[in-house]
PDB file of N, CA and C in Angstrom:
ATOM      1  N   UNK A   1      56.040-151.956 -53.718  1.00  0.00           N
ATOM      2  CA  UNK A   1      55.715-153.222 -53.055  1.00  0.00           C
ATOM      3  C   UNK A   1      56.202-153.231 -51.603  1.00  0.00           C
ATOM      4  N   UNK A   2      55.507-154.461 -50.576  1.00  0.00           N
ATOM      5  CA  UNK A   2      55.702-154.582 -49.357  1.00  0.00           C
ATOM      6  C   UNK A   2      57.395-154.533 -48.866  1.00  0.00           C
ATOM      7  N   UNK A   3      57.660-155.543 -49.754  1.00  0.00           N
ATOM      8  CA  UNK A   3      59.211-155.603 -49.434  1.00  0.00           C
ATOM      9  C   UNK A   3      60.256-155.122 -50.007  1.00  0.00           C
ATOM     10  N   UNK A   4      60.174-154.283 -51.027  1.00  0.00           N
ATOM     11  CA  UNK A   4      61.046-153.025 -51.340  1.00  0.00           C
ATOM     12  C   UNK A   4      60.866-151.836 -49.787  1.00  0.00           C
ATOM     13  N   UNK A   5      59.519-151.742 -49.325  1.00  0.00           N
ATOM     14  CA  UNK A   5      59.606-150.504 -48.490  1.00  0.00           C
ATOM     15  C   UNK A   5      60.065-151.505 -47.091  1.00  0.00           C
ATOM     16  N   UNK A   6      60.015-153.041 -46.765  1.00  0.00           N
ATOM     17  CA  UNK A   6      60.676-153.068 -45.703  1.00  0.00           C
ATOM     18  C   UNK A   6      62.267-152.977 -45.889  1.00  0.00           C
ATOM     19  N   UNK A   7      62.650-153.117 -47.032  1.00  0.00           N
ATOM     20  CA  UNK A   7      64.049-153.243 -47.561  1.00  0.00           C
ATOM     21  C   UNK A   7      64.828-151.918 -46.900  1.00  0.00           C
ATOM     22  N   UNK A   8      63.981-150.741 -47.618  1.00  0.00           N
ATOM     23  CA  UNK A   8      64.589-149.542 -47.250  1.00  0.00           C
ATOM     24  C   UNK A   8      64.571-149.094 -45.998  1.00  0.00           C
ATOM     25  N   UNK A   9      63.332-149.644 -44.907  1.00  0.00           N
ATOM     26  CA  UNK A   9      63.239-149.254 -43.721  1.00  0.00           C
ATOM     27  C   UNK A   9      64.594-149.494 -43.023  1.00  0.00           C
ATOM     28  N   UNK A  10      64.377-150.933 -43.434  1.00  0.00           N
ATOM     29  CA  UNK A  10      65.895-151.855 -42.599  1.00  0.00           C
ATOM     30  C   UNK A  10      67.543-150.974 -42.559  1.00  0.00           C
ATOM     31  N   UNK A  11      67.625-150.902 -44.051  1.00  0.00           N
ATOM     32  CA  UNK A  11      68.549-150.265 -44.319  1.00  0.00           C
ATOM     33  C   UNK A  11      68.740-148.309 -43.528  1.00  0.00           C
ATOM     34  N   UNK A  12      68.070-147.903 -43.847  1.00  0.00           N
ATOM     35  CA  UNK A  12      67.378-146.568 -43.349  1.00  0.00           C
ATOM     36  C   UNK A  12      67.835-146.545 -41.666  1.00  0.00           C
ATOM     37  N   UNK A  13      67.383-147.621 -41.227  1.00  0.00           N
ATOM     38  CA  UNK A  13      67.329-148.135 -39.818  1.00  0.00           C
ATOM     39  C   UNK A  13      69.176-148.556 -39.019  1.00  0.00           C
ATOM     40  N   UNK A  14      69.593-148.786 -40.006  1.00  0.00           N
ATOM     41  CA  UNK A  14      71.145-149.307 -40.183  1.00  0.00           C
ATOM     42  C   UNK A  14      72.078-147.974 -40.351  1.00  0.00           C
ATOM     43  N   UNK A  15      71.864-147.601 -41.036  1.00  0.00           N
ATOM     44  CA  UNK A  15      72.600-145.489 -41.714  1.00  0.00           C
ATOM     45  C   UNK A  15      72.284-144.966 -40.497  1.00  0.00           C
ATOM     46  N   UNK A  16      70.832-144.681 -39.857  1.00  0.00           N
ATOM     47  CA  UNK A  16      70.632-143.485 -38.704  1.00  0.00           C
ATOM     48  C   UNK A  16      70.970-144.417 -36.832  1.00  0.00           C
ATOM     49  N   UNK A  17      71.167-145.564 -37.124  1.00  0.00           N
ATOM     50  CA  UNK A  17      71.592-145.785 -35.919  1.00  0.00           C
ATOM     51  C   UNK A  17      73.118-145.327 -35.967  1.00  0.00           C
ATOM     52  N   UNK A  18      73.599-144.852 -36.582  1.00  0.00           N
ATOM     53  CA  UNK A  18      75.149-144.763 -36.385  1.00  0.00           C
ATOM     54  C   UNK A  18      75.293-143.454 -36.094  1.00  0.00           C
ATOM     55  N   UNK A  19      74.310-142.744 -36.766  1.00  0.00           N
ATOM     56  CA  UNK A  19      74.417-141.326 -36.507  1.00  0.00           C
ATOM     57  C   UNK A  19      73.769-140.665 -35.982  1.00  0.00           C
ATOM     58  N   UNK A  20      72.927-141.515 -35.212  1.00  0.00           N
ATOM     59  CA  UNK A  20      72.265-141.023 -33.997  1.00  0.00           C
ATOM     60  C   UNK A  20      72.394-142.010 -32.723  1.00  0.00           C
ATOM     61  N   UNK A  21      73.340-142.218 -32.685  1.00  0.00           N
ATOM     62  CA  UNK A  21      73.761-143.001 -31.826  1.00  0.00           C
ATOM     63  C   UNK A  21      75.177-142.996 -31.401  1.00  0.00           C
ATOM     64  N   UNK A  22      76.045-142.943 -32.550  1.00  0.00           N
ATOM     65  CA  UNK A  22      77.378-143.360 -31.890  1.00  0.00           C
ATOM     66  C   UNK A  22      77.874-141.914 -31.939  1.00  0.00           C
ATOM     67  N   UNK A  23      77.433-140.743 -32.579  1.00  0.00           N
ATOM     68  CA  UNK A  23      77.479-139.275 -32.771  1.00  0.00           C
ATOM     69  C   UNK A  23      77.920-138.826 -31.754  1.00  0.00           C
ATOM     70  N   UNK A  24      76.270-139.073 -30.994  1.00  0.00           N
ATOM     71  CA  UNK A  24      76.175-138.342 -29.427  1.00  0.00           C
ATOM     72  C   UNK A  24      77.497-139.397 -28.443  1.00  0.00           C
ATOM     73  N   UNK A  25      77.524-140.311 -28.644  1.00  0.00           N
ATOM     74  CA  UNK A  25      78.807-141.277 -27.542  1.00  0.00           C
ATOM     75  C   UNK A  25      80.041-140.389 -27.914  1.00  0.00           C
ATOM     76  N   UNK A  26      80.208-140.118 -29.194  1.00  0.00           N
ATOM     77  CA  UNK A  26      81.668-139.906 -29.268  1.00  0.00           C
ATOM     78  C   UNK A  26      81.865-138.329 -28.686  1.00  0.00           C
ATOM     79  N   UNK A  27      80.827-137.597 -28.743  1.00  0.00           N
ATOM     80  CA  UNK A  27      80.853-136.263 -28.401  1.00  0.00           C
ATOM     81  C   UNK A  27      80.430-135.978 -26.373  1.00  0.00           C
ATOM     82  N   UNK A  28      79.894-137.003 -26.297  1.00  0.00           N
ATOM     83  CA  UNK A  28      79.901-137.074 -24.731  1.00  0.00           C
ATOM     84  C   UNK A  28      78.420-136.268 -24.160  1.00  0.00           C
ATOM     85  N   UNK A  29      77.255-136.515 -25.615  1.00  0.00           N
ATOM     86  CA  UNK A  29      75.599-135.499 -25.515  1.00  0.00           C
ATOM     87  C   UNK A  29      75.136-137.001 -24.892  1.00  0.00           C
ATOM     88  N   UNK A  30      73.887-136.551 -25.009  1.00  0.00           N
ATOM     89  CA  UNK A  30      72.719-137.869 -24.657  1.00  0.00           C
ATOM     90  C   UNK A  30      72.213-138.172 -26.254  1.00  0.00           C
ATOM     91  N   UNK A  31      72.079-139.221 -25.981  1.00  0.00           N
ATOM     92  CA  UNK A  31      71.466-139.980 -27.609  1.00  0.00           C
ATOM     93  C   UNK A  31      69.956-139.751 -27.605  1.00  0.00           C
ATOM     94  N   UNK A  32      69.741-139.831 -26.378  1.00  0.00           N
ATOM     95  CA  UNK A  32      68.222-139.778 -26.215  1.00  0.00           C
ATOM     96  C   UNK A  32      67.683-138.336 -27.031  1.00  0.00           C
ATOM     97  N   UNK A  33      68.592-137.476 -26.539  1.00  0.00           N
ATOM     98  CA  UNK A  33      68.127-136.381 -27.275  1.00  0.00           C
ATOM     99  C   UNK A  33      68.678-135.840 -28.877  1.00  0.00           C
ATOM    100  N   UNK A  34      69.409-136.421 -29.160  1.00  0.00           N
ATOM    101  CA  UNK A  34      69.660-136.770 -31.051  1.00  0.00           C
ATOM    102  C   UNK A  34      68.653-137.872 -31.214  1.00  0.00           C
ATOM    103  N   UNK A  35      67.986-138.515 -30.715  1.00  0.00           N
ATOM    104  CA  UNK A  35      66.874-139.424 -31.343  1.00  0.00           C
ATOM    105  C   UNK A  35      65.839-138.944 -31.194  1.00  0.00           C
ATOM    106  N   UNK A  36      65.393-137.780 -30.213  1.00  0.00           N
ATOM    107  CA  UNK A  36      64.172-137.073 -30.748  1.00  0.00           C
ATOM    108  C   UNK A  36      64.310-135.902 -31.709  1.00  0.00           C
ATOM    109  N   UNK A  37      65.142-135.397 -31.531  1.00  0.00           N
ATOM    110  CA  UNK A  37      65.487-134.054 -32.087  1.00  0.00           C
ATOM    111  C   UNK A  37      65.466-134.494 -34.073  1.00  0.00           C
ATOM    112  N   UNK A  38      66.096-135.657 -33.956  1.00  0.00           N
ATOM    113  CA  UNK A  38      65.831-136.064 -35.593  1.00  0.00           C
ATOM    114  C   UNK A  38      64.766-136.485 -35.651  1.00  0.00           C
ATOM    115  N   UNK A  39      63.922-137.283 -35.083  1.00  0.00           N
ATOM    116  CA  UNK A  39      62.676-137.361 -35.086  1.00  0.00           C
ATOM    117  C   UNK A  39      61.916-136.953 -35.517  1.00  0.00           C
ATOM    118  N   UNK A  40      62.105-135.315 -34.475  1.00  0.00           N
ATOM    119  CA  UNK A  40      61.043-134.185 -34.800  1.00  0.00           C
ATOM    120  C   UNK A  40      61.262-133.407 -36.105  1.00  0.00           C
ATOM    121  N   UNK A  41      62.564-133.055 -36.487  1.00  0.00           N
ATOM    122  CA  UNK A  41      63.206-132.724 -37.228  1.00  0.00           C
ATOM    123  C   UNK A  41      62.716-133.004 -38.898  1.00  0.00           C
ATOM    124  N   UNK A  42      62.702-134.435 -38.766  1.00  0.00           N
ATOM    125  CA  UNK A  42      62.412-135.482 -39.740  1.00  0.00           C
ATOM    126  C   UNK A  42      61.257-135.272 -40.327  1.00  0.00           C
ATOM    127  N   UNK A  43      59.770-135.082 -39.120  1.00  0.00           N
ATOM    128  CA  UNK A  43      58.110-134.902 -39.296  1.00  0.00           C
ATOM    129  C   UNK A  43      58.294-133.488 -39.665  1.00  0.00           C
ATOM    130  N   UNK A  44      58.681-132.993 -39.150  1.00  0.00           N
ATOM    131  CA  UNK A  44      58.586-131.169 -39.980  1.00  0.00           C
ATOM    132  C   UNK A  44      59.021-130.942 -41.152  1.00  0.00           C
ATOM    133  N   UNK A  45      60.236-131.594 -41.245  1.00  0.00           N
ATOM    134  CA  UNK A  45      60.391-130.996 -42.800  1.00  0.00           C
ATOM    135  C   UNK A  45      59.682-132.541 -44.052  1.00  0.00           C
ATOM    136  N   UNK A  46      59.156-133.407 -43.639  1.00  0.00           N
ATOM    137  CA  UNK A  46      57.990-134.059 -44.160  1.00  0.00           C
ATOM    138  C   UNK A  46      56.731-132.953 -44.329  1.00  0.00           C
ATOM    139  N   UNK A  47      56.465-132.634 -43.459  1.00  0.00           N
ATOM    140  CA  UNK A  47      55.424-131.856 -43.742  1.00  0.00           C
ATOM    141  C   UNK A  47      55.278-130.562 -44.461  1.00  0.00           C
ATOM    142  N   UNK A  48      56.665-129.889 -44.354  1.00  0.00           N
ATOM    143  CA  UNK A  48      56.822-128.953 -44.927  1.00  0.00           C
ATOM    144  C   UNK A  48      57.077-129.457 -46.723  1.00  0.00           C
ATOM    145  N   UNK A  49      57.679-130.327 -46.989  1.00  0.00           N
ATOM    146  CA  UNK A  49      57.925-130.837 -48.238  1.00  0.00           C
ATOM    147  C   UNK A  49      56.453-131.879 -49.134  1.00  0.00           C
ATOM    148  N   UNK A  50      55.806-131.660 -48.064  1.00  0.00           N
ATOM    149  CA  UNK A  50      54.344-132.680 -48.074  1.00  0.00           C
ATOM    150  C   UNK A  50      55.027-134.009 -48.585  1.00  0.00           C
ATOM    151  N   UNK A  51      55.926-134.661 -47.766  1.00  0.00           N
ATOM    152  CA  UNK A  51      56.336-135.643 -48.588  1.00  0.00           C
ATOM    153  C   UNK A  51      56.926-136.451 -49.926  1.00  0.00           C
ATOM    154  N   UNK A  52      57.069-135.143 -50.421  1.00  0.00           N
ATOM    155  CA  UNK A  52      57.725-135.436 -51.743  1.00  0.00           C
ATOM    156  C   UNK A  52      59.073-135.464 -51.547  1.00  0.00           C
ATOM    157  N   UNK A  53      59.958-135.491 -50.413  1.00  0.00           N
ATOM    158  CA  UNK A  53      61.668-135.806 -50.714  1.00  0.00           C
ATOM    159  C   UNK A  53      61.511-137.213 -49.485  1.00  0.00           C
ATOM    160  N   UNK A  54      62.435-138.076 -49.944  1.00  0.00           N
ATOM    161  CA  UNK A  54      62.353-139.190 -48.727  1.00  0.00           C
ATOM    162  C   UNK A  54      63.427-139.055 -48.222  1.00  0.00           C
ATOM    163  N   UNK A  55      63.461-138.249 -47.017  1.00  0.00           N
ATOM    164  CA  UNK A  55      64.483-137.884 -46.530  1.00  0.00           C
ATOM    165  C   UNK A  55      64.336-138.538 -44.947  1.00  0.00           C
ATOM    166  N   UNK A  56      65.420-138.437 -43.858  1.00  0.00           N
ATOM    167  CA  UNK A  56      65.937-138.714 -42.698  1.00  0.00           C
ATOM    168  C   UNK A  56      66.448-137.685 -42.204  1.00  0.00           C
ATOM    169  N   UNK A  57      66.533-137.014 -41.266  1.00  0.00           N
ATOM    170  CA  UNK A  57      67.363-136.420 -41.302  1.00  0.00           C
ATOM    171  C   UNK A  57      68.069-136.669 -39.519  1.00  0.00           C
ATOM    172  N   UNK A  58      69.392-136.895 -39.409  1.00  0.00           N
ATOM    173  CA  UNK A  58      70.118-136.867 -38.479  1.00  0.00           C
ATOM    174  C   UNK A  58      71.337-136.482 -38.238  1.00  0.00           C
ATOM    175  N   UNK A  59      71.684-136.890 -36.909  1.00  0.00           N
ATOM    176  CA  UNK A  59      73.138-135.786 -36.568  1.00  0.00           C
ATOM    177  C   UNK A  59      74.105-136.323 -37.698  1.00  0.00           C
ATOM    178  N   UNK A  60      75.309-135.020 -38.111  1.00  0.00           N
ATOM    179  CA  UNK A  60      76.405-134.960 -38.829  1.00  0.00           C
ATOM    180  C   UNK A  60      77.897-135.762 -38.101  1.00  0.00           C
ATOM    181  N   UNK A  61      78.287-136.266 -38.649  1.00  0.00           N
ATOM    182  CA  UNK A  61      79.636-136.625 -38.087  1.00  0.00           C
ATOM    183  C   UNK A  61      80.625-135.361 -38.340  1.00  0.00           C
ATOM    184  N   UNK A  62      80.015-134.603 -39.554  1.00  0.00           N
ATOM    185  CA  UNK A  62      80.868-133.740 -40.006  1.00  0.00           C
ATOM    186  C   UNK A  62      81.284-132.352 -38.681  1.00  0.00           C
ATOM    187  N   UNK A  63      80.479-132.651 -37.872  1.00  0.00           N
ATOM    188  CA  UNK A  63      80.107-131.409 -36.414  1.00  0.00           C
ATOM    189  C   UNK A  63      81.113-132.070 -35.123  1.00  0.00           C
ATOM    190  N   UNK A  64      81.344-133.114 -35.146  1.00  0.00           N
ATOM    191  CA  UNK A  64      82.147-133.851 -34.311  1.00  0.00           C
ATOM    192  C   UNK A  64      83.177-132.261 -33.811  1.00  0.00           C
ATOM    193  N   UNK A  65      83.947-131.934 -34.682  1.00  0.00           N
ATOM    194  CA  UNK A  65      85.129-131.317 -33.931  1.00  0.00           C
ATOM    195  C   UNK A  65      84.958-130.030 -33.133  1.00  0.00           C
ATOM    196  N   UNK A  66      83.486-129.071 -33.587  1.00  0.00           N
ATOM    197  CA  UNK A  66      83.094-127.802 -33.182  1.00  0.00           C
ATOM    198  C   UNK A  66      82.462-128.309 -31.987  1.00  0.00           C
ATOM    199  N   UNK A  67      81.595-129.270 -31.959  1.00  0.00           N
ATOM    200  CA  UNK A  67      81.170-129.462 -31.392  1.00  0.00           C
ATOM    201  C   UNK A  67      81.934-129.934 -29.479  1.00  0.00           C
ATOM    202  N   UNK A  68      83.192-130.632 -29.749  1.00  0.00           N
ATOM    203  CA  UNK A  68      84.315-131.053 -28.742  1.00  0.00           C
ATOM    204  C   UNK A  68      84.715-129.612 -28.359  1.00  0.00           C
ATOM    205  N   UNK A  69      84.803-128.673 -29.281  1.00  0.00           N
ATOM    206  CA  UNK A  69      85.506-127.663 -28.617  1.00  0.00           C
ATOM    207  C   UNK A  69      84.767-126.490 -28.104  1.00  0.00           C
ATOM    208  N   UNK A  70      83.614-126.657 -28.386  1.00  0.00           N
ATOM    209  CA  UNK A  70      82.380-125.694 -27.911  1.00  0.00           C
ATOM    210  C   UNK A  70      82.643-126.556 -26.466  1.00  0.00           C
ATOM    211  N   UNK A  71      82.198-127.563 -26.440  1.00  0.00           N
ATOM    212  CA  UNK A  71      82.075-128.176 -24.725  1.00  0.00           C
ATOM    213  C   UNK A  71      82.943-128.161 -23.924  1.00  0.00           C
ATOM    214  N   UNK A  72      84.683-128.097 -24.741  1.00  0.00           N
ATOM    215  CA  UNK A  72      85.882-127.920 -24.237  1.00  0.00           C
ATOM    216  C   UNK A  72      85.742-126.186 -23.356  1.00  0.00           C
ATOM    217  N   UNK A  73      85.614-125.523 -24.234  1.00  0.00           N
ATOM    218  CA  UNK A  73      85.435-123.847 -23.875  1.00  0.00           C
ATOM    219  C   UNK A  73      84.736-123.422 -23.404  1.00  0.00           C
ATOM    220  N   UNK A  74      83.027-124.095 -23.196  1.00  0.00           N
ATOM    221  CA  UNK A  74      82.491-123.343 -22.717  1.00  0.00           C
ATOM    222  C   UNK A  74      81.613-124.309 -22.063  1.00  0.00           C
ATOM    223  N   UNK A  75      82.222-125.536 -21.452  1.00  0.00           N
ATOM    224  CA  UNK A  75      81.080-125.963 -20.623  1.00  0.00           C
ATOM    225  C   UNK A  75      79.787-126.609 -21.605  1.00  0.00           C
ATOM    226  N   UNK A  76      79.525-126.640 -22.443  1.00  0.00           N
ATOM    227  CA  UNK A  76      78.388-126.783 -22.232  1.00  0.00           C
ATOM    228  C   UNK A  76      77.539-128.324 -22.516  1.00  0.00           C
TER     229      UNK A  76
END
């Protein structure tokens, strides 16, 4: 039904703003580019799965610390 799938959007919408959003702030990237990159990310492996997993997929919090020290060491 209509409002079971706006239910999940909302929610869906609530989970990936945090982790595509406050990810890139705390690590010092652009968000802009964790919001396409899951994006794209997201339509490929849809397509590759033809839609049978309902998945999202976005940045890890779990990458936070490699990630500080990759930019610490090497610039980047």
């Amino acid at each position: 039904p209509l409002w079971r799938q706006i239910t999940s959007g909302a929610q869906m919408l609530f989970v990936a703003f945090g982790a595509l959003v406050l990810m890139p702030l705390i690590t010092g990237l652009d968000p802009n580019v964790a919001l396409f990159t899951a994006g794209l990310g997201t339509l490929l492996f849809q397509i590759v799965t033809r839609r049978q997993v309902p998945v999202f997929l976005a940045s890890s919090f779990a990458f936070i610390t490699p990630i500080i020290l990759a930019k610490d060491q090497f610039g980047l």
